[in-house]
Each structure stands twice: as structure tokens, then as C-alpha cells.
C-alpha atoms as a PDB file:
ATOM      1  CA  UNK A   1       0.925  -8.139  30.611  1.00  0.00           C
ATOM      2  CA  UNK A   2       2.776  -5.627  28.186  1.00  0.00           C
ATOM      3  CA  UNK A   3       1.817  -4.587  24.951  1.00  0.00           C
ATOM      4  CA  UNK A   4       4.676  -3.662  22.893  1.00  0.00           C
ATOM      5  CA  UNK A   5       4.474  -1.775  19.858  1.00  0.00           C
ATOM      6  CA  UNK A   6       7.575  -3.376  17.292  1.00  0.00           C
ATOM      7  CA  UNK A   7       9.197  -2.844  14.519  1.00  0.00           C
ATOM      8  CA  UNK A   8      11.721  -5.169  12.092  1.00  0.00           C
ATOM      9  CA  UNK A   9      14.410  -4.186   9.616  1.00  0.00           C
ATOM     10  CA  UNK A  10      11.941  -3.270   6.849  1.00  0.00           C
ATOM     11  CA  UNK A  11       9.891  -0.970   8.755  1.00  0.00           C
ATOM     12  CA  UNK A  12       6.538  -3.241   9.074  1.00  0.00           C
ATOM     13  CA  UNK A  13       4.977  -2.312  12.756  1.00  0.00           C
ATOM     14  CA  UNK A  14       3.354  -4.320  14.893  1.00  0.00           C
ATOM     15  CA  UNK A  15       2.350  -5.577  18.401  1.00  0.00           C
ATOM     16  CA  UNK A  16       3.744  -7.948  20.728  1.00  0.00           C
ATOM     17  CA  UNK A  17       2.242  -9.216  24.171  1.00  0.00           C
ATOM     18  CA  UNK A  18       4.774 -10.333  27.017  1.00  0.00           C
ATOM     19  CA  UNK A  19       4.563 -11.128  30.436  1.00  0.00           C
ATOM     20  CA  UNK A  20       7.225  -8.665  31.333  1.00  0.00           C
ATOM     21  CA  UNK A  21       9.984  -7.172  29.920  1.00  0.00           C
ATOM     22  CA  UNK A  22      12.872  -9.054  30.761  1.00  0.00           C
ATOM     23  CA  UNK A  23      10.191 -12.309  28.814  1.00  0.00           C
ATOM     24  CA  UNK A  24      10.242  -9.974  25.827  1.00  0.00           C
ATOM     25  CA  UNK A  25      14.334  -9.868  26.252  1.00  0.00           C
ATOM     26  CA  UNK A  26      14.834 -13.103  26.376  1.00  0.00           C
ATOM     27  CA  UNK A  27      12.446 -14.151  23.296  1.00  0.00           C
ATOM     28  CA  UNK A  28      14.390 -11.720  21.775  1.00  0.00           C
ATOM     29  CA  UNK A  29      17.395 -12.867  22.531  1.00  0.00           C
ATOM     30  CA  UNK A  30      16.798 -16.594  21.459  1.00  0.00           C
ATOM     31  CA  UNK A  31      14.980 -15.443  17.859  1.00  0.00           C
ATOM     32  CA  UNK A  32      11.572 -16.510  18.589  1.00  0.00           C
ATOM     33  CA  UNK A  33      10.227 -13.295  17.806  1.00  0.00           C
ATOM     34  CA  UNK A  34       9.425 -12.401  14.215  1.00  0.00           C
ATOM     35  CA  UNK A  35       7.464  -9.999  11.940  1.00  0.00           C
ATOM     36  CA  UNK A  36       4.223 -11.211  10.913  1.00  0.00           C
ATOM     37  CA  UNK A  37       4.835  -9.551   8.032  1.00  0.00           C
ATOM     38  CA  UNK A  38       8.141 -10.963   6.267  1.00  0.00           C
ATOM     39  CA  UNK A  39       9.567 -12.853   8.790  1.00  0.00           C
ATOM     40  CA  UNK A  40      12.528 -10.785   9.733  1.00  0.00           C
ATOM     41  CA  UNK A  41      13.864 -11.761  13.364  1.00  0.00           C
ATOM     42  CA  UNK A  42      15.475  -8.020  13.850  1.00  0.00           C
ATOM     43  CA  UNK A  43      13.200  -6.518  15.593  1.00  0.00           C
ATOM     44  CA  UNK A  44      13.173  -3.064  17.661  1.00  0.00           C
ATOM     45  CA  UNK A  45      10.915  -1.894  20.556  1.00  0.00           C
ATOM     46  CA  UNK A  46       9.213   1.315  19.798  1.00  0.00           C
ATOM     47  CA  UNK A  47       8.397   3.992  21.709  1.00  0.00           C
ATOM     48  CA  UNK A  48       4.488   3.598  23.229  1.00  0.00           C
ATOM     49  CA  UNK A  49       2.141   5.504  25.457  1.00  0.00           C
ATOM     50  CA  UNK A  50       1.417   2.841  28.631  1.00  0.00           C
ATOM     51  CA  UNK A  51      -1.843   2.315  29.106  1.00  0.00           C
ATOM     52  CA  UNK A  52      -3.159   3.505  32.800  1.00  0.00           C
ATOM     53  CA  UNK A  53      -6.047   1.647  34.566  1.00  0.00           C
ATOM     54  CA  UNK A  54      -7.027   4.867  37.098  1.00  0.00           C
ATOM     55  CA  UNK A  55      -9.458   2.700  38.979  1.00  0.00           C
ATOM     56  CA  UNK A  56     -13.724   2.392  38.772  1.00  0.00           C
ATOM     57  CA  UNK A  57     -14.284   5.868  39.561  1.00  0.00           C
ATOM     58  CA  UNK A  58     -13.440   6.734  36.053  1.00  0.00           C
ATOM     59  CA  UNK A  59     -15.311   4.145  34.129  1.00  0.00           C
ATOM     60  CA  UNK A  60     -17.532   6.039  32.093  1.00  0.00           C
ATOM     61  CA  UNK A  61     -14.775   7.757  30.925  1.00  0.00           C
ATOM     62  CA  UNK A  62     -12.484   4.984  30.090  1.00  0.00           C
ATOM     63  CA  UNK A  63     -16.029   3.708  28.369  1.00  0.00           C
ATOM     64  CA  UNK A  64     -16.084   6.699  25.975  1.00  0.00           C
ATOM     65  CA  UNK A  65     -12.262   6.495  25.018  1.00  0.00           C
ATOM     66  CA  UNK A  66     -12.570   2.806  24.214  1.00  0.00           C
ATOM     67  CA  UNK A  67     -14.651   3.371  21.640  1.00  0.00           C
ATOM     68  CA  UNK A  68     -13.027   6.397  20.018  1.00  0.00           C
ATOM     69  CA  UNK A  69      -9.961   3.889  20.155  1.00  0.00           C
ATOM     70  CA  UNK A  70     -12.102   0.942  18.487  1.00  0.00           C
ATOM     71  CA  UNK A  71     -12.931   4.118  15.695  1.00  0.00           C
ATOM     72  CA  UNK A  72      -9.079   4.624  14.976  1.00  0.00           C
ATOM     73  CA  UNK A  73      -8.075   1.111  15.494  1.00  0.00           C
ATOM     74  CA  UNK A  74     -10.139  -0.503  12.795  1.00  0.00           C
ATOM     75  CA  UNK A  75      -8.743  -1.112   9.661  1.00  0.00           C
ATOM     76  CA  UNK A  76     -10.078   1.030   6.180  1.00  0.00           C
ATOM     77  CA  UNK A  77     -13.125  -0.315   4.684  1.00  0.00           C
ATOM     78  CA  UNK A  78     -12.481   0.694   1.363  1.00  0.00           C
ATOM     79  CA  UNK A  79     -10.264  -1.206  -0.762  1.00  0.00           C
ATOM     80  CA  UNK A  80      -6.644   0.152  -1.221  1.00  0.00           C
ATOM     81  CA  UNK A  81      -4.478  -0.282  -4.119  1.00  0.00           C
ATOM     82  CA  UNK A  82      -0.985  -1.434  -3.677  1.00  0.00           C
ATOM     83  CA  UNK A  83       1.952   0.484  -4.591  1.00  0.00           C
ATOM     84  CA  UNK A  84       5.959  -0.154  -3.063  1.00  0.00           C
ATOM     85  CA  UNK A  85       6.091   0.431   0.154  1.00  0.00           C
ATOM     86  CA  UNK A  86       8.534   3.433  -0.007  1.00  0.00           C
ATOM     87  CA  UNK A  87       5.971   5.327  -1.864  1.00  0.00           C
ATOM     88  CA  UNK A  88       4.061   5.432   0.930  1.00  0.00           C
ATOM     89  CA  UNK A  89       5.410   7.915   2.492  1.00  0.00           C
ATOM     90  CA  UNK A  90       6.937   6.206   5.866  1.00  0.00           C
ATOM     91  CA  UNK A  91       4.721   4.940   8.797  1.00  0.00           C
ATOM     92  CA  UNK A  92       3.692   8.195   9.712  1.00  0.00           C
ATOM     93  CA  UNK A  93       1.815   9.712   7.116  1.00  0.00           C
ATOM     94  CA  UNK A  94       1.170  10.035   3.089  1.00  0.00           C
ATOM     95  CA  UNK A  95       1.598  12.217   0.518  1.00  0.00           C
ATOM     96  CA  UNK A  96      -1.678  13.851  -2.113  1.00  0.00           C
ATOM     97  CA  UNK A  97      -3.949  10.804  -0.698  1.00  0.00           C
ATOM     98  CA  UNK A  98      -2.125   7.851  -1.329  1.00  0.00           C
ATOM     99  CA  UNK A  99      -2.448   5.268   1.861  1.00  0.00           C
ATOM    100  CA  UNK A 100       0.230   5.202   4.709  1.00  0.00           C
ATOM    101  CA  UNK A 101       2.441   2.510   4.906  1.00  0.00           C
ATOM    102  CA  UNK A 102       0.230   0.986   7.875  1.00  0.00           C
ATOM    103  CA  UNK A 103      -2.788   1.004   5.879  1.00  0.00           C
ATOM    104  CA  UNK A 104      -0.977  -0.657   2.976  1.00  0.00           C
ATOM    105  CA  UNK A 105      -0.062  -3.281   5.856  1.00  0.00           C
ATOM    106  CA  UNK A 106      -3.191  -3.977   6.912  1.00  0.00           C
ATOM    107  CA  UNK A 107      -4.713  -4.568   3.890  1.00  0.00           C
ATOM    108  CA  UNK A 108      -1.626  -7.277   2.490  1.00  0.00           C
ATOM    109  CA  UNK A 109      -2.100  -9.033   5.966  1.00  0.00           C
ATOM    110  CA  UNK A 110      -6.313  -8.882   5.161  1.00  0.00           C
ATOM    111  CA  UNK A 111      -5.424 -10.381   1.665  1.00  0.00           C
ATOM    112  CA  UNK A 112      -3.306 -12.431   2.836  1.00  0.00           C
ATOM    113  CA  UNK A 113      -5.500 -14.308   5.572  1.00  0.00           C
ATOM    114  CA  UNK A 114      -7.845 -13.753   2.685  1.00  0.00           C
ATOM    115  CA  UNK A 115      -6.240 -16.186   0.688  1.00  0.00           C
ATOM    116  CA  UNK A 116      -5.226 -18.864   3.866  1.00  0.00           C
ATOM    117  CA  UNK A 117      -8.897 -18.916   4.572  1.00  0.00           C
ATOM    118  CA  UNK A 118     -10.110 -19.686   0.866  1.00  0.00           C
ATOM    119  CA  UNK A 119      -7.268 -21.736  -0.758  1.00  0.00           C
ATOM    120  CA  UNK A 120      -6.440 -25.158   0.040  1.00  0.00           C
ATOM    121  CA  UNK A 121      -2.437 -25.806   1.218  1.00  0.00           C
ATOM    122  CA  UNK A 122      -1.469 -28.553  -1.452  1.00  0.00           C
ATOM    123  CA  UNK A 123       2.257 -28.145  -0.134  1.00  0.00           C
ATOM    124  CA  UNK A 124       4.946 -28.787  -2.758  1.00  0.00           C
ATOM    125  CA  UNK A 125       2.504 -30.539  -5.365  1.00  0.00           C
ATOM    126  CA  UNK A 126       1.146 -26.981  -6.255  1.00  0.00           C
ATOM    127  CA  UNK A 127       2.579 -27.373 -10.451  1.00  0.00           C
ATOM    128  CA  UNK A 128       1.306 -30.594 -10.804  1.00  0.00           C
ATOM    129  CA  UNK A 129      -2.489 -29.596  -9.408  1.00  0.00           C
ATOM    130  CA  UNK A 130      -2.526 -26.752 -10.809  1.00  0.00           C
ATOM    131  CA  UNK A 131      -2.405 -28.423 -14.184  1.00  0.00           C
ATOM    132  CA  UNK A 132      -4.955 -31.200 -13.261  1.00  0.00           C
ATOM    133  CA  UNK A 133      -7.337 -28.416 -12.739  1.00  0.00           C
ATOM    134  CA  UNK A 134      -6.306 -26.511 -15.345  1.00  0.00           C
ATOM    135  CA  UNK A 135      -7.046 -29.527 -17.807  1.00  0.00           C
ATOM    136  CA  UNK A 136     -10.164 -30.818 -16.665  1.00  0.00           C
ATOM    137  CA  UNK A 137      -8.649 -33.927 -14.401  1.00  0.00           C
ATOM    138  CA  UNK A 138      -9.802 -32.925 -11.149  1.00  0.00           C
ATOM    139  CA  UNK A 139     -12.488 -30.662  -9.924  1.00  0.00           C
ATOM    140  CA  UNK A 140     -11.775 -26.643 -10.210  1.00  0.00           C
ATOM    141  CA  UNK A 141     -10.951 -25.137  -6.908  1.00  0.00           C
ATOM    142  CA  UNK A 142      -8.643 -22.268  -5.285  1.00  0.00           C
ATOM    143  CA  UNK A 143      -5.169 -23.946  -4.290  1.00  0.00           C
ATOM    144  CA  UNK A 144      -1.795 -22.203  -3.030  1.00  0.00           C
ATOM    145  CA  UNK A 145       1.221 -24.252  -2.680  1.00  0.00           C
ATOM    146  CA  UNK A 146       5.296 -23.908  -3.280  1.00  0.00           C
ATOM    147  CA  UNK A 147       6.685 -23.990  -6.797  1.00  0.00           C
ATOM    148  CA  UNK A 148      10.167 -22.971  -7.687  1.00  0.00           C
ATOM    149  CA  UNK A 149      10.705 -20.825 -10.434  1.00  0.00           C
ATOM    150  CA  UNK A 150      11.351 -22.758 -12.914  1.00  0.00           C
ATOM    151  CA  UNK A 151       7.963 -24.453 -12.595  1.00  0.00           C
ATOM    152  CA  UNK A 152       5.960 -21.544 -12.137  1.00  0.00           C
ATOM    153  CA  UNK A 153       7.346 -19.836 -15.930  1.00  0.00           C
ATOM    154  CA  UNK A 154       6.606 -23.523 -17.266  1.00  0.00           C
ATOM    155  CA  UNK A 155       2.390 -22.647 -15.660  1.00  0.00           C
ATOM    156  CA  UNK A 156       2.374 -19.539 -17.250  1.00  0.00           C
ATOM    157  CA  UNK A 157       3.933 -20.943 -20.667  1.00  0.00           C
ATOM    158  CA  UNK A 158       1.224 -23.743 -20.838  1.00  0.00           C
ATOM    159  CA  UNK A 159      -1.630 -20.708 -19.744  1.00  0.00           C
ATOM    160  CA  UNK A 160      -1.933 -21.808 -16.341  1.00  0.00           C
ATOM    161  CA  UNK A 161      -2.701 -18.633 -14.514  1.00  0.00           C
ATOM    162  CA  UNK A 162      -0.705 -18.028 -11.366  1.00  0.00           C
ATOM    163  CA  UNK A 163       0.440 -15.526  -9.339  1.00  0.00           C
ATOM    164  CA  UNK A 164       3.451 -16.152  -6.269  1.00  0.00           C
ATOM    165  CA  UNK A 165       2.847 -14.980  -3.271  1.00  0.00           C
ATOM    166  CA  UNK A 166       5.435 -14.477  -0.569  1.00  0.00           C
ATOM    167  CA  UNK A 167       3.154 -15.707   3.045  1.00  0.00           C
ATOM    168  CA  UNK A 168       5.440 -15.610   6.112  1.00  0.00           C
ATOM    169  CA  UNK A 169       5.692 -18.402   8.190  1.00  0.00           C
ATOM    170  CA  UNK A 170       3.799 -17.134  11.009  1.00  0.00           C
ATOM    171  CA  UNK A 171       0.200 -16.933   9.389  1.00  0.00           C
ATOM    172  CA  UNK A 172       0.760 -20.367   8.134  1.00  0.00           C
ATOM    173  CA  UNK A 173       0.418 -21.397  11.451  1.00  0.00           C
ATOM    174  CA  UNK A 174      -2.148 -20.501  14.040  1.00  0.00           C
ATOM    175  CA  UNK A 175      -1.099 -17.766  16.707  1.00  0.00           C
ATOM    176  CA  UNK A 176      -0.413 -18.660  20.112  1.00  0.00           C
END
């Protein structure tokens, strides 16, 4: 199995798992690989360390290392504000405090799976519930859905609060 570390057009990293290389090639090369993130199909391989399995004799050392990886590897705890994701300072670091562009990652993907697992997916019926909640007809409850523009300024008119939310199409859907 490889682990891949990726990256598309707009600079959103993540991780891909392939058989082999020449697997991650040809996904590639058909478009079935896409950022979790926005959906964008370009995607580059970035450089990563391989990791090396050096055999039993080493286990409590591989033991200890796990778990200063599981330290790093776990997302912040504390809540982190959004801001544009070129004031971030690129992938790499930040500037006076302000959260790296992976940090700002991984908490839109938390919000987002956030709101998959606490909304119910009324499709393209989202205007029309939203109002028979809004006035009383049906019983309150969290709802996403599609609305074109045109519907959601006509919500926010009548006082209807919502808020769009761009969700690629890959957490709509479970992951293989």
C-alpha cells in the first residue's frame, strides 16, 4: 500500500492510499481522483518521507514514535477562526499566531462533517422547507439542501436565516 501525500490547484493537502504507483497513475489519469476539499481533479504528488518497517527487533521504538506521531497528527482542540486562505501564510507556517493553512483545513473539513452529521439532506426542496419551518408548518429542525441564488436572497428578504455552504462532492458520499 502507498500513502501519498497530494496536493490540487488551490493548494489544499491531503492523503491518498494506492496499491502502487502505476494504480495512483492511472486514477489519475482517468479523473477519479479529487480534493476532498473543493473538488478540483488537478492534483500533484508531493514530496513524502516513506515509511520503513525495520523489523520486530525495533518495536519498542517504533511504539514510542507512534505516539509522538498520534501527538502531531491530531487536529487543534481549540476552536480556530476563519480568515482567506492566503492569509494564512502558505502550508508551511503562519505569521504573529494566526493558524496555518492546514489547520484552517482541518477545521472547515471538521465543520463541515459537522454539519453532514447534524442536518438533514432535503436535496433541491431546501427554499420551500426552509420556509415551512420558518412559519410554523412543519416541525423546527437543522436542514441543508441546494438553492440557487435567486432563492436564497428571496430567504433572507422574508427573514429566513441562511447561510450557503460550498460541500464537495466527496463528503456527500461515504469514502471507499
Amino acid at each position: 500500500m502507498k500513502v501519498l501525500d497530494l496536493e490540487c490547484a488551490q493548494h489544499h493537502v491531503f492523503e491518498g492510499w494506492f496499491g502502487s504507483d502505476d494504480e495512483f497513475q492511472s486514477q489519475l489519469a482517468r479523473g477519479l481522483i479529487e480534493c476532498p476539499m473543493c473538488g478540483d481533479s488537478t492534483i500533484l504528488k508531493r514530496l513524502s518521507a516513506p515509511r520503513l518497517n525495520l523489523g520486530a527487533s525495533r518495536e519498542s521504538s517504533r511504539d514510542s514514535s507512534r505516539e509522538s506521531s498520534r501527538e502531531v497528527a491530531e487536529p487543534p482542540k481549540s476552536s480556530t477562526a476563519v480568515v482567506p486562505a492566503g492569509a494564512a501564510g502558505g502550508a508551511s507556517g503562519s505569521a504573529a499566531g494566526a493558524p496555518s493553512a492546514v489547520a484552517l483545513q482541518q477545521a472547515w473539513m471538521q465543520a463541515v462533517r459537522h454539519v453532514m452529521a447534524n442536518t438533514e439532506d432535503v436535496g433541491n426542496r431546501f427554499a420551500e422547507e426552509a420556509r415551512r419551518i420558518h412559519y410554523g408548518e412543519v416541525e423546527d429542525r437543522n436542514i441543508r439542501g441546494k438553492a440557487s441564488p435567486k432563492e436564497t436572497e428571496a430567504l433572507i428578504e422574508e427573514g429566513i436565516a441562511v447561510m450557503p455552504l460550498a460541500i464537495p462532492d466527496a463528503l456527500k458520499e461515504p469514502l471507499q
